[in-house]
PDB file of N, CA and C in Angstrom:
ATOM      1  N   UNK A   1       8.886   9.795 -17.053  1.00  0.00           N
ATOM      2  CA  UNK A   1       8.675  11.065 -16.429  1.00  0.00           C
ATOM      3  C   UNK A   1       8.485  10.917 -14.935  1.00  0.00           C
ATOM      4  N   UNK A   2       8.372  11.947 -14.195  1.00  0.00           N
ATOM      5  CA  UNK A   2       8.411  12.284 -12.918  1.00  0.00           C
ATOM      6  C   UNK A   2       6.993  12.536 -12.380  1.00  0.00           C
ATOM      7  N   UNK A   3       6.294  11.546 -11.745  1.00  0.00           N
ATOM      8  CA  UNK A   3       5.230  11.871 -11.348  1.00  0.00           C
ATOM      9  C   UNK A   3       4.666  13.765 -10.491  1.00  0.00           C
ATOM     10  N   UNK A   4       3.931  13.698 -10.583  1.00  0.00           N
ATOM     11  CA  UNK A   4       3.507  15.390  -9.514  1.00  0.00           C
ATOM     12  C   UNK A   4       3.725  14.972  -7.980  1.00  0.00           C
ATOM     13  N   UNK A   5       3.973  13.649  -7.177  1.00  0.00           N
ATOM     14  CA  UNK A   5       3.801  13.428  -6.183  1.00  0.00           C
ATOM     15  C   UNK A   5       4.887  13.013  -5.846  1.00  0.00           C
ATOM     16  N   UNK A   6       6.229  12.653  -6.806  1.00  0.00           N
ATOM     17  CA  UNK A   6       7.277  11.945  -6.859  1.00  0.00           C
ATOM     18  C   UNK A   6       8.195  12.324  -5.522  1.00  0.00           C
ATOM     19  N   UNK A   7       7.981  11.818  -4.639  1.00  0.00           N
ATOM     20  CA  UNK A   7       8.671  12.066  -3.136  1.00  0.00           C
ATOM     21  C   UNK A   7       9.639  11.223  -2.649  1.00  0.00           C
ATOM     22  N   UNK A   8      11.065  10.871  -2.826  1.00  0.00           N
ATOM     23  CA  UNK A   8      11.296   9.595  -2.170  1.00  0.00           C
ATOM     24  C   UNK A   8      12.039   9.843  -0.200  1.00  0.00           C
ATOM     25  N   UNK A   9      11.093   9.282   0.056  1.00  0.00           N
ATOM     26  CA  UNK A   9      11.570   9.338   1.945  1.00  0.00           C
ATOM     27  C   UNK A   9      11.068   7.900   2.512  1.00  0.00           C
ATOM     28  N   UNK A  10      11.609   7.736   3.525  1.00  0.00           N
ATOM     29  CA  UNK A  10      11.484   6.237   4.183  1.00  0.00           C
ATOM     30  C   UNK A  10      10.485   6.452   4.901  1.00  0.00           C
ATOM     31  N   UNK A  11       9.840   5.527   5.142  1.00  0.00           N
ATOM     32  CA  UNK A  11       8.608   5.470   6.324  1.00  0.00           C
ATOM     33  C   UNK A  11       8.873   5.755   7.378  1.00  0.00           C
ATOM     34  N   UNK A  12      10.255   5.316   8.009  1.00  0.00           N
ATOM     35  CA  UNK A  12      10.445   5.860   9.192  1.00  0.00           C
ATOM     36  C   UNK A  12      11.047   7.363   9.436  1.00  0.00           C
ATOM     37  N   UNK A  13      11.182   7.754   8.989  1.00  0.00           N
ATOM     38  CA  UNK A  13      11.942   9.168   8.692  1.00  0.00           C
ATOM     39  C   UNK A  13       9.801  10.208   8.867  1.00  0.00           C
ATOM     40  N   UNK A  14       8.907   9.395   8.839  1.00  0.00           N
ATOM     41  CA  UNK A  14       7.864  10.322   9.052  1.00  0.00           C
ATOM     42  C   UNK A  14       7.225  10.322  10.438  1.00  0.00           C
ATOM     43  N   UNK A  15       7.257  11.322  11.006  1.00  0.00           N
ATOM     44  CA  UNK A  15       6.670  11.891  12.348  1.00  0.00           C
ATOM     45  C   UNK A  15       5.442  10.994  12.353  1.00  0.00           C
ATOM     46  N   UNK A  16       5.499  10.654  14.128  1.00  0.00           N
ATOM     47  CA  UNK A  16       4.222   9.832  14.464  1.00  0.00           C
ATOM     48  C   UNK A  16       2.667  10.736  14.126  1.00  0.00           C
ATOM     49  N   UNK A  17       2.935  12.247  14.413  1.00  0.00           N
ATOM     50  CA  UNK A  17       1.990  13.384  13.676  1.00  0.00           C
ATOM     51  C   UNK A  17       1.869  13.358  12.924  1.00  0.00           C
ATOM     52  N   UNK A  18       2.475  13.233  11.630  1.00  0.00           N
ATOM     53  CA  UNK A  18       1.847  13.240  10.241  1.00  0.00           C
ATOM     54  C   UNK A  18       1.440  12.001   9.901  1.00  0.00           C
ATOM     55  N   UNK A  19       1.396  10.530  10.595  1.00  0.00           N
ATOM     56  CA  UNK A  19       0.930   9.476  10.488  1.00  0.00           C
ATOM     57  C   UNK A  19      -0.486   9.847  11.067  1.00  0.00           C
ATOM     58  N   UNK A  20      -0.476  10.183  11.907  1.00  0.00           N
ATOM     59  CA  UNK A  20      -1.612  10.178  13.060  1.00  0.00           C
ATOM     60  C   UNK A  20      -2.726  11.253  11.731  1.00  0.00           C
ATOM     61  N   UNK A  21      -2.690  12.148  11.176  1.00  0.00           N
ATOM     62  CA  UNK A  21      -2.774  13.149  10.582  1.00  0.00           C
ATOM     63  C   UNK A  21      -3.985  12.197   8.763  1.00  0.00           C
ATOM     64  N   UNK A  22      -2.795  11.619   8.913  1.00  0.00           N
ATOM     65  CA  UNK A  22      -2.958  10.704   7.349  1.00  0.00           C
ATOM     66  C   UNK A  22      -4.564  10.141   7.607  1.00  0.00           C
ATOM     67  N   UNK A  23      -4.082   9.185   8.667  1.00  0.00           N
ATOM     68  CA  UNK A  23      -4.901   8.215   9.440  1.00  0.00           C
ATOM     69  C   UNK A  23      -6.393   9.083   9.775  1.00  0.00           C
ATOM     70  N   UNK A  24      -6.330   9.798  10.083  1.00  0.00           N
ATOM     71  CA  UNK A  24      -7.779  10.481  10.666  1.00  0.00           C
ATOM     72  C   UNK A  24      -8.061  11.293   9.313  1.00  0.00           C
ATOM     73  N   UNK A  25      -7.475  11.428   8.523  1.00  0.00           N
ATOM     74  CA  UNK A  25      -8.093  11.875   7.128  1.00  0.00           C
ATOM     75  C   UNK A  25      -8.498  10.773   6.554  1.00  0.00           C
ATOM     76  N   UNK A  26      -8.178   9.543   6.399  1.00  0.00           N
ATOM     77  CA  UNK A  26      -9.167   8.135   6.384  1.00  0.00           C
ATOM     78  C   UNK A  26      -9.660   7.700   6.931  1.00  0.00           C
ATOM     79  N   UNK A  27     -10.063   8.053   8.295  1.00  0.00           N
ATOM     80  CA  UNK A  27     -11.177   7.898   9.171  1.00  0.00           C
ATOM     81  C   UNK A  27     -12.078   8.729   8.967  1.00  0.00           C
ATOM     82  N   UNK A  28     -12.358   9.653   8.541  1.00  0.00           N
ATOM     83  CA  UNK A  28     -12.670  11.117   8.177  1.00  0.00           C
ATOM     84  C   UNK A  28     -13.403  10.363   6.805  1.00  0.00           C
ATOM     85  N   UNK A  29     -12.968   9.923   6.060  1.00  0.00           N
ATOM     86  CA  UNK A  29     -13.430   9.840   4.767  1.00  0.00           C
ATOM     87  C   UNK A  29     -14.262   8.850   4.662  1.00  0.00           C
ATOM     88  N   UNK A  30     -14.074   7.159   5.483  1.00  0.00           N
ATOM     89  CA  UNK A  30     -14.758   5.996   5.897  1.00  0.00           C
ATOM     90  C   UNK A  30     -15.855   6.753   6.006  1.00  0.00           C
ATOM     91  N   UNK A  31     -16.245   7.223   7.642  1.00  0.00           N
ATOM     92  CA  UNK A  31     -17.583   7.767   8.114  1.00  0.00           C
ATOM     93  C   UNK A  31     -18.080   8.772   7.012  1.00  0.00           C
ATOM     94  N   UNK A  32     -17.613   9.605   6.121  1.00  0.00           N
ATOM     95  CA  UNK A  32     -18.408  10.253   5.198  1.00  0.00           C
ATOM     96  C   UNK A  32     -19.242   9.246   4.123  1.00  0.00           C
ATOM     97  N   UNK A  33     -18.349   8.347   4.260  1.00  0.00           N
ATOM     98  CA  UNK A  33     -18.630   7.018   3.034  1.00  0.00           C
ATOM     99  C   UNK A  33     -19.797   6.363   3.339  1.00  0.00           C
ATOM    100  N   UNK A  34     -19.801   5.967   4.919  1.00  0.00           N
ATOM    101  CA  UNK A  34     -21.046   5.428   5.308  1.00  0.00           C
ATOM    102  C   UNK A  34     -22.340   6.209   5.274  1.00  0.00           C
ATOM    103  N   UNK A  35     -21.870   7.797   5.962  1.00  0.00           N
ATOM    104  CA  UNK A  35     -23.228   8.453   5.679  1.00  0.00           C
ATOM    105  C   UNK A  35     -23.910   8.476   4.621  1.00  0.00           C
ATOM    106  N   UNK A  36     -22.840   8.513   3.738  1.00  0.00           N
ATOM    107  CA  UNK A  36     -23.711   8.444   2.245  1.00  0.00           C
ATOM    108  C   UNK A  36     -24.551   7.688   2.061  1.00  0.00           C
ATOM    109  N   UNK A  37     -24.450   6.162   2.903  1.00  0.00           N
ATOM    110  CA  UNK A  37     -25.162   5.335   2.276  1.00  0.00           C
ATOM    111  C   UNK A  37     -26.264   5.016   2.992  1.00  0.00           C
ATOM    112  N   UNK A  38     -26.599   6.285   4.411  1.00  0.00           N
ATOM    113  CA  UNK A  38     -27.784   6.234   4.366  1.00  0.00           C
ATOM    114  C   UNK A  38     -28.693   7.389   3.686  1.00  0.00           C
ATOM    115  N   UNK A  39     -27.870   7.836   2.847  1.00  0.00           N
ATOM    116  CA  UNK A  39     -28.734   9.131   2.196  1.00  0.00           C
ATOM    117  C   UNK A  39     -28.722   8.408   0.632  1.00  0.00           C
ATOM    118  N   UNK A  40     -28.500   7.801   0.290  1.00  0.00           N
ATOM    119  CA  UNK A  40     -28.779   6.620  -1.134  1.00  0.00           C
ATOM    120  C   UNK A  40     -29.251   5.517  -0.763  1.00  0.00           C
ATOM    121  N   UNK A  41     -29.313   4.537  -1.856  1.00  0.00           N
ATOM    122  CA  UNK A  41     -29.731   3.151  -2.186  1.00  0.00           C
ATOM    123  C   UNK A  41     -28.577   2.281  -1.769  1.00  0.00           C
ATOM    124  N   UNK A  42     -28.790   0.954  -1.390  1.00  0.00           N
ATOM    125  CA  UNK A  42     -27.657   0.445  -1.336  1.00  0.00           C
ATOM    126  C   UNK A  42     -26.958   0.016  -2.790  1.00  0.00           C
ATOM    127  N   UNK A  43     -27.741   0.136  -3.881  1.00  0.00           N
ATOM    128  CA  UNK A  43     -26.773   0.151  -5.337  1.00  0.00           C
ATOM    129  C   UNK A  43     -25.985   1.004  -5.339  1.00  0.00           C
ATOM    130  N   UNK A  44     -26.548   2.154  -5.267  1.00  0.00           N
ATOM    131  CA  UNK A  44     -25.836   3.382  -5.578  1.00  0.00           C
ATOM    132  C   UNK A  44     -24.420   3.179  -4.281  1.00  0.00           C
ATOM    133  N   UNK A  45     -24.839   2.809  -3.428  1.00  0.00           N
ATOM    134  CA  UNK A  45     -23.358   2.914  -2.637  1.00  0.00           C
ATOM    135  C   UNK A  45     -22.449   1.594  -3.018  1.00  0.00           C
ATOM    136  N   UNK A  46     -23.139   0.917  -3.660  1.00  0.00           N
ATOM    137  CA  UNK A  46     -22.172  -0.445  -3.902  1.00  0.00           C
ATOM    138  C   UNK A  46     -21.272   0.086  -5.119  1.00  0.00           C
ATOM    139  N   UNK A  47     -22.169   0.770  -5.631  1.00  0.00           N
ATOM    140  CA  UNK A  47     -21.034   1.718  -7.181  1.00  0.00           C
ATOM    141  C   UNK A  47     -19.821   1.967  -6.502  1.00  0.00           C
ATOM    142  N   UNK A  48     -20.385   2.670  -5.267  1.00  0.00           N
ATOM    143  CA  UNK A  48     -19.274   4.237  -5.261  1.00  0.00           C
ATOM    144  C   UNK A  48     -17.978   3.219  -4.302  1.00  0.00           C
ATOM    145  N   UNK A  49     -18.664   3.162  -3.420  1.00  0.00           N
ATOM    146  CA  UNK A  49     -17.879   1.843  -2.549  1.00  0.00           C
ATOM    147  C   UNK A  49     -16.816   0.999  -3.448  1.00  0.00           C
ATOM    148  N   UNK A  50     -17.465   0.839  -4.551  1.00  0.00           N
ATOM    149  CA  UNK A  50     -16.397  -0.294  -5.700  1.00  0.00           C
ATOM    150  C   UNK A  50     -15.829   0.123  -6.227  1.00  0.00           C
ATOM    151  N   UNK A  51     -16.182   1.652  -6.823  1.00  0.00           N
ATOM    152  CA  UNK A  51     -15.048   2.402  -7.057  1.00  0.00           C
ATOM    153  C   UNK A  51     -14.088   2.267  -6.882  1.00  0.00           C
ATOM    154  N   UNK A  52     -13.439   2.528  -5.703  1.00  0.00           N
ATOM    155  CA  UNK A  52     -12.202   2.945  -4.925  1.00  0.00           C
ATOM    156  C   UNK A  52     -11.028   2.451  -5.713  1.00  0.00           C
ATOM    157  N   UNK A  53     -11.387   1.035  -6.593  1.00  0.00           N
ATOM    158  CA  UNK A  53      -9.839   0.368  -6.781  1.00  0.00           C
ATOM    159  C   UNK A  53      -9.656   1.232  -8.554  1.00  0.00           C
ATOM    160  N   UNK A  54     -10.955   1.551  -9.251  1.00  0.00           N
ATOM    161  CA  UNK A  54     -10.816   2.198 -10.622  1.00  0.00           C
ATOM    162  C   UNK A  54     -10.246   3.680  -9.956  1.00  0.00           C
ATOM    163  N   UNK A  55     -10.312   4.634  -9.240  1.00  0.00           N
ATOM    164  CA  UNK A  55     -10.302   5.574  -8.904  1.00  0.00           C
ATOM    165  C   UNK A  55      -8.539   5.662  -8.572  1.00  0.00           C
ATOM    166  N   UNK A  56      -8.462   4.664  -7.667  1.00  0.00           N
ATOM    167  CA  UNK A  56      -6.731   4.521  -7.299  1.00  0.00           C
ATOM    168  C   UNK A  56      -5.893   4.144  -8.504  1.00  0.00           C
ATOM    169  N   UNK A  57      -6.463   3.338  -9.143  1.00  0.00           N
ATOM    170  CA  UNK A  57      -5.447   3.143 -10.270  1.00  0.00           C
ATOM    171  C   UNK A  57      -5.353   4.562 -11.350  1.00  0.00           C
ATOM    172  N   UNK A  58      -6.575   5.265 -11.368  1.00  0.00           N
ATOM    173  CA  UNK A  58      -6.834   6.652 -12.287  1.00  0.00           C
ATOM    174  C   UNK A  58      -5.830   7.428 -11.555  1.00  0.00           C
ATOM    175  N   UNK A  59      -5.819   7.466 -10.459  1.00  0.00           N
ATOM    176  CA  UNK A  59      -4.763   9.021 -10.105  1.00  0.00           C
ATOM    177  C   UNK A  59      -3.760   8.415  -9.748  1.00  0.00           C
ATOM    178  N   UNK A  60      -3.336   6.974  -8.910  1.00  0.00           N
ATOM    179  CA  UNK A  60      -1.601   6.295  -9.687  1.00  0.00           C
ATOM    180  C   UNK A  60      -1.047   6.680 -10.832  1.00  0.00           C
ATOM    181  N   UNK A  61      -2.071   6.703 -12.217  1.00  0.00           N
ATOM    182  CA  UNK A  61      -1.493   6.689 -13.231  1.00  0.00           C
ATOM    183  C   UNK A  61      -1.186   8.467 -13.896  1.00  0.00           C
ATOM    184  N   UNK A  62      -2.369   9.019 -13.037  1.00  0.00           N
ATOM    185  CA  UNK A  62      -2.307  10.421 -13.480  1.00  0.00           C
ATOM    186  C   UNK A  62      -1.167  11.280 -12.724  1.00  0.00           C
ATOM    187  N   UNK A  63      -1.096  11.166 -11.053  1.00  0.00           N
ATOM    188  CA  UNK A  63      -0.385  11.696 -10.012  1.00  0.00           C
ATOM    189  C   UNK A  63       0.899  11.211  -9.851  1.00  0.00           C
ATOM    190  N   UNK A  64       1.655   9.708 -10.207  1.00  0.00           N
ATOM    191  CA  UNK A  64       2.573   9.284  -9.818  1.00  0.00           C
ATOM    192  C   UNK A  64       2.826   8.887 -11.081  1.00  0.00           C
ATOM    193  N   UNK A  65       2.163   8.811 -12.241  1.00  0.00           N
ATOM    194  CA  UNK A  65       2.752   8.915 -13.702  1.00  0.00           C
ATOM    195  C   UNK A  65       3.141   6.707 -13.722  1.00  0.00           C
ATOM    196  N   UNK A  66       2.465   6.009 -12.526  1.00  0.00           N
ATOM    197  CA  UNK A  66       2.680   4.670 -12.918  1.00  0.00           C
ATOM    198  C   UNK A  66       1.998   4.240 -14.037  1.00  0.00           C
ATOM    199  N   UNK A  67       3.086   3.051 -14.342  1.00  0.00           N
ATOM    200  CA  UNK A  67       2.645   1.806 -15.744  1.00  0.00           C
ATOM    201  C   UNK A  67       1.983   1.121 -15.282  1.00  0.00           C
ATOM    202  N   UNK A  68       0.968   0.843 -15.758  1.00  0.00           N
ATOM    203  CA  UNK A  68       0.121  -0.626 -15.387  1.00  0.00           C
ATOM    204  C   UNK A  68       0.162  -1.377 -16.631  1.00  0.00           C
ATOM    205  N   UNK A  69       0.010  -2.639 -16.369  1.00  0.00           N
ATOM    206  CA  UNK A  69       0.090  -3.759 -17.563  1.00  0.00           C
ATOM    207  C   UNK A  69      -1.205  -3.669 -17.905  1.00  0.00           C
ATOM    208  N   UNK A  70      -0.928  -4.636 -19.079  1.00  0.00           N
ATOM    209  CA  UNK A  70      -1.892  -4.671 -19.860  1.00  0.00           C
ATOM    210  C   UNK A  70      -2.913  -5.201 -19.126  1.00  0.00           C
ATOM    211  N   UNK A  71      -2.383  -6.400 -18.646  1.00  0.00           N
ATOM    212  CA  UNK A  71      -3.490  -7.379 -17.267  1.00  0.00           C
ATOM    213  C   UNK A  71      -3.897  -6.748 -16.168  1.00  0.00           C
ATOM    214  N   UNK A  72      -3.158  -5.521 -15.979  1.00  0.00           N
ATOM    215  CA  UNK A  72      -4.131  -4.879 -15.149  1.00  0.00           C
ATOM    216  C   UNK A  72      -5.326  -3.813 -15.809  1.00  0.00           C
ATOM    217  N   UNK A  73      -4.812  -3.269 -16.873  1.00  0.00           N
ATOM    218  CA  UNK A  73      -6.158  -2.441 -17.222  1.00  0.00           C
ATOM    219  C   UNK A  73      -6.929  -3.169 -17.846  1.00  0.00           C
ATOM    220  N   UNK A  74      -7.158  -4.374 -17.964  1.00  0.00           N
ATOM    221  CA  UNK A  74      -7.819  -5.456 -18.570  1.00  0.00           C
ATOM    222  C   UNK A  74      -8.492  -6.050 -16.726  1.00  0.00           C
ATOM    223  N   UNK A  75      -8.472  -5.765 -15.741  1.00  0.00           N
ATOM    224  CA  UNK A  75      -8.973  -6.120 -14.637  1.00  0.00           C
ATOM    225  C   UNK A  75      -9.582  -4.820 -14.160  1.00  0.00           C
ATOM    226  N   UNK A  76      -9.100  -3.725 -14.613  1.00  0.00           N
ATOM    227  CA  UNK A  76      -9.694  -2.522 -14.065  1.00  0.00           C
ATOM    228  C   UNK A  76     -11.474  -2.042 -14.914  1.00  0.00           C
ATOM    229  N   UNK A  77     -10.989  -3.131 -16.605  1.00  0.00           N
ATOM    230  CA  UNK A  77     -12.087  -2.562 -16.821  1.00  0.00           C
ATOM    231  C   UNK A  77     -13.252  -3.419 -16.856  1.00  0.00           C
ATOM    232  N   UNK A  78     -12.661  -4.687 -16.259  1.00  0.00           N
ATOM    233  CA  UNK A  78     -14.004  -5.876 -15.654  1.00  0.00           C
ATOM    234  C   UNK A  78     -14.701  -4.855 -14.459  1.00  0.00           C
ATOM    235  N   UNK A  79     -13.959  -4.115 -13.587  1.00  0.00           N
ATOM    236  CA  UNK A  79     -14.365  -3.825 -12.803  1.00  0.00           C
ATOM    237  C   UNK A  79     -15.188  -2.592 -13.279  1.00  0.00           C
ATOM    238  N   UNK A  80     -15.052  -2.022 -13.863  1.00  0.00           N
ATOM    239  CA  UNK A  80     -15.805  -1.120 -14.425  1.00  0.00           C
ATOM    240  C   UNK A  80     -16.581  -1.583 -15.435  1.00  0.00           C
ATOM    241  N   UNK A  81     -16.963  -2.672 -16.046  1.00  0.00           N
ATOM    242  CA  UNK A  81     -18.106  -3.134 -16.424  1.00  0.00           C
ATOM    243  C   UNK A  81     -19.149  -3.881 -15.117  1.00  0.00           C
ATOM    244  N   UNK A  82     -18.190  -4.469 -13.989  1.00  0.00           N
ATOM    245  CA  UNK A  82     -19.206  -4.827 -13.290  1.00  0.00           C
ATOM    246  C   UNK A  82     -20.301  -3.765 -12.387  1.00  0.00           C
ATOM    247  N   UNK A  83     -19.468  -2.610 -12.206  1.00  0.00           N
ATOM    248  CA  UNK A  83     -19.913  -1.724 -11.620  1.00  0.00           C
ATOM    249  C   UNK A  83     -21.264  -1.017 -12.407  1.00  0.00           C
ATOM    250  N   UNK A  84     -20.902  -0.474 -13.782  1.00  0.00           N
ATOM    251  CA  UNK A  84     -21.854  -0.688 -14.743  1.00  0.00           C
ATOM    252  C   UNK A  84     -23.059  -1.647 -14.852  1.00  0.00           C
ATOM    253  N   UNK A  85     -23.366  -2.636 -14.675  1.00  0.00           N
ATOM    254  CA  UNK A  85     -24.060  -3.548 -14.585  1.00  0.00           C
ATOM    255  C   UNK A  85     -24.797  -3.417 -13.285  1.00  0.00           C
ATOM    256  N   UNK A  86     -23.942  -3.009 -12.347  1.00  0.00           N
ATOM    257  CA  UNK A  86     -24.617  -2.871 -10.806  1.00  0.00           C
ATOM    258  C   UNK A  86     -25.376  -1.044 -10.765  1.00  0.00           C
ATOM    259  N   UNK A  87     -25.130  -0.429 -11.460  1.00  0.00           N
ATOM    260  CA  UNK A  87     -25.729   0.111 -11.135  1.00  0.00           C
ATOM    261  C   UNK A  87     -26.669   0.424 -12.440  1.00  0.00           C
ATOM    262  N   UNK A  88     -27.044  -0.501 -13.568  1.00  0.00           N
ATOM    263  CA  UNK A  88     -28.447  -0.986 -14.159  1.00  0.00           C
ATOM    264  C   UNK A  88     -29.258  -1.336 -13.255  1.00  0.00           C
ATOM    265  N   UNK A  89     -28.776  -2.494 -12.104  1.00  0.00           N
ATOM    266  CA  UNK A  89     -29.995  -2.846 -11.121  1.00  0.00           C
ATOM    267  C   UNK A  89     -30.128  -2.158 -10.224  1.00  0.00           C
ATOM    268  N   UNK A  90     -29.547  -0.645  -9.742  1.00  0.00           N
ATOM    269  CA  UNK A  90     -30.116   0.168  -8.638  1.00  0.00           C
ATOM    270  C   UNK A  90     -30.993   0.764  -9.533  1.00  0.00           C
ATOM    271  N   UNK A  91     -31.212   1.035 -10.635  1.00  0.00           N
ATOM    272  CA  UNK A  91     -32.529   1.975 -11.132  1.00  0.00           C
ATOM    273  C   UNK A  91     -33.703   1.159 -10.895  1.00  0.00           C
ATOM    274  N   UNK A  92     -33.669  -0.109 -10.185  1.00  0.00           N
ATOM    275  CA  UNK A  92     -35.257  -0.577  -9.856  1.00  0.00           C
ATOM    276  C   UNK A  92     -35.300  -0.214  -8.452  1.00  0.00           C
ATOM    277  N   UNK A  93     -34.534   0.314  -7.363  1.00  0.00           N
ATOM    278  CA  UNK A  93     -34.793   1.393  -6.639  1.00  0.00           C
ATOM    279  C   UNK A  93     -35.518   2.114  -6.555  1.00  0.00           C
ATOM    280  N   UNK A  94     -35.830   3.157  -7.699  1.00  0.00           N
ATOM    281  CA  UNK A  94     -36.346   3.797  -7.983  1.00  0.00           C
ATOM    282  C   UNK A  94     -35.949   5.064  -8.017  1.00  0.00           C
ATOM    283  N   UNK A  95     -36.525   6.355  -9.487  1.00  0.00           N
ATOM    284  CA  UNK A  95     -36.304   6.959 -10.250  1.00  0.00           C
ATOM    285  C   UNK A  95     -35.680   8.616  -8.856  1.00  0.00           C
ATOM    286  N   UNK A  96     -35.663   8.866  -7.696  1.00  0.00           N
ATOM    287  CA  UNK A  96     -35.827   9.278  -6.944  1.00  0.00           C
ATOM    288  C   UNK A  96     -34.002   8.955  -6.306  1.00  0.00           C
ATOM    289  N   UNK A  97     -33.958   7.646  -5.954  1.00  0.00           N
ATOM    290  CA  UNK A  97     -33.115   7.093  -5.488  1.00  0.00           C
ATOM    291  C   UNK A  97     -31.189   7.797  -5.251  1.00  0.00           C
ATOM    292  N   UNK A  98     -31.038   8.656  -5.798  1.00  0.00           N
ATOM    293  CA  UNK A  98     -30.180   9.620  -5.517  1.00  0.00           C
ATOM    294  C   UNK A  98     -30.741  10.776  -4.364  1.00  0.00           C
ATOM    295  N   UNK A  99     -32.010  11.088  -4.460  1.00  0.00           N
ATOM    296  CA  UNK A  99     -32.143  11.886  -3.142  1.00  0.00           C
ATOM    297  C   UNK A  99     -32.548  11.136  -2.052  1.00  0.00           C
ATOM    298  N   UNK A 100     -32.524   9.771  -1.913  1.00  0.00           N
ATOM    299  CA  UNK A 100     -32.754   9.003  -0.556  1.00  0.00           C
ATOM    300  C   UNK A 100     -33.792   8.780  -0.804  1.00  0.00           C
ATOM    301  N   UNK A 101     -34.908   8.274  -1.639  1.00  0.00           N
ATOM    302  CA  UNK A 101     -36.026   8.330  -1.603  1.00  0.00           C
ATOM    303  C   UNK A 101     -35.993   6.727  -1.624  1.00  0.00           C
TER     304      UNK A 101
END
């Protein structure tokens, strides 16, 4: 099937503006990332922070309709057990620790 995002165009064929555009919407998102983590624990941001690679492979597979191997969802879900595990040890943070406390 045809992903929802299925676009094919060359890299160069895209305006230095809509690069420039992309780019400051991930600059944009970095600095939101950091603020967060002075309004949490540093567990809680090591979760969310580690996220990123379970999250990309979730909407690859949902948005662009990609296959991943078996060896990769077998690495995606180490990573999501380790993350799991990491954030067992932010609850000695303490019970608060989502509102910055």
């Amino acid at each position: 099937g045809i992903g929802l995002l299925a676009l094919r165009m060359r890299w160069n064929s895209l305006s230095l503006h809509r690069c420039a555009c992309i780019a400051l919407v991930g600059i944009f998102g970095q600095n939101l990332n950091y603020a967060g983590n002075m309004l949490c624990g540093s567990g809680i941001f090591a979760v969310i922070y580690s996220s990123v690679t379970v999250w990309n492979a979730a909407f690859s597979r949902i948005f662009l309709q990609r296959v991943l191997s078996p060896w990769q969802w077998s690495a995606i879900l180490a990573v999501v057990l380790g993350l799991a595990i990491m954030q067992v040890g932010a609850r000695s943070e303490g019970s608060r620790v989502l509102e910055g406390a």
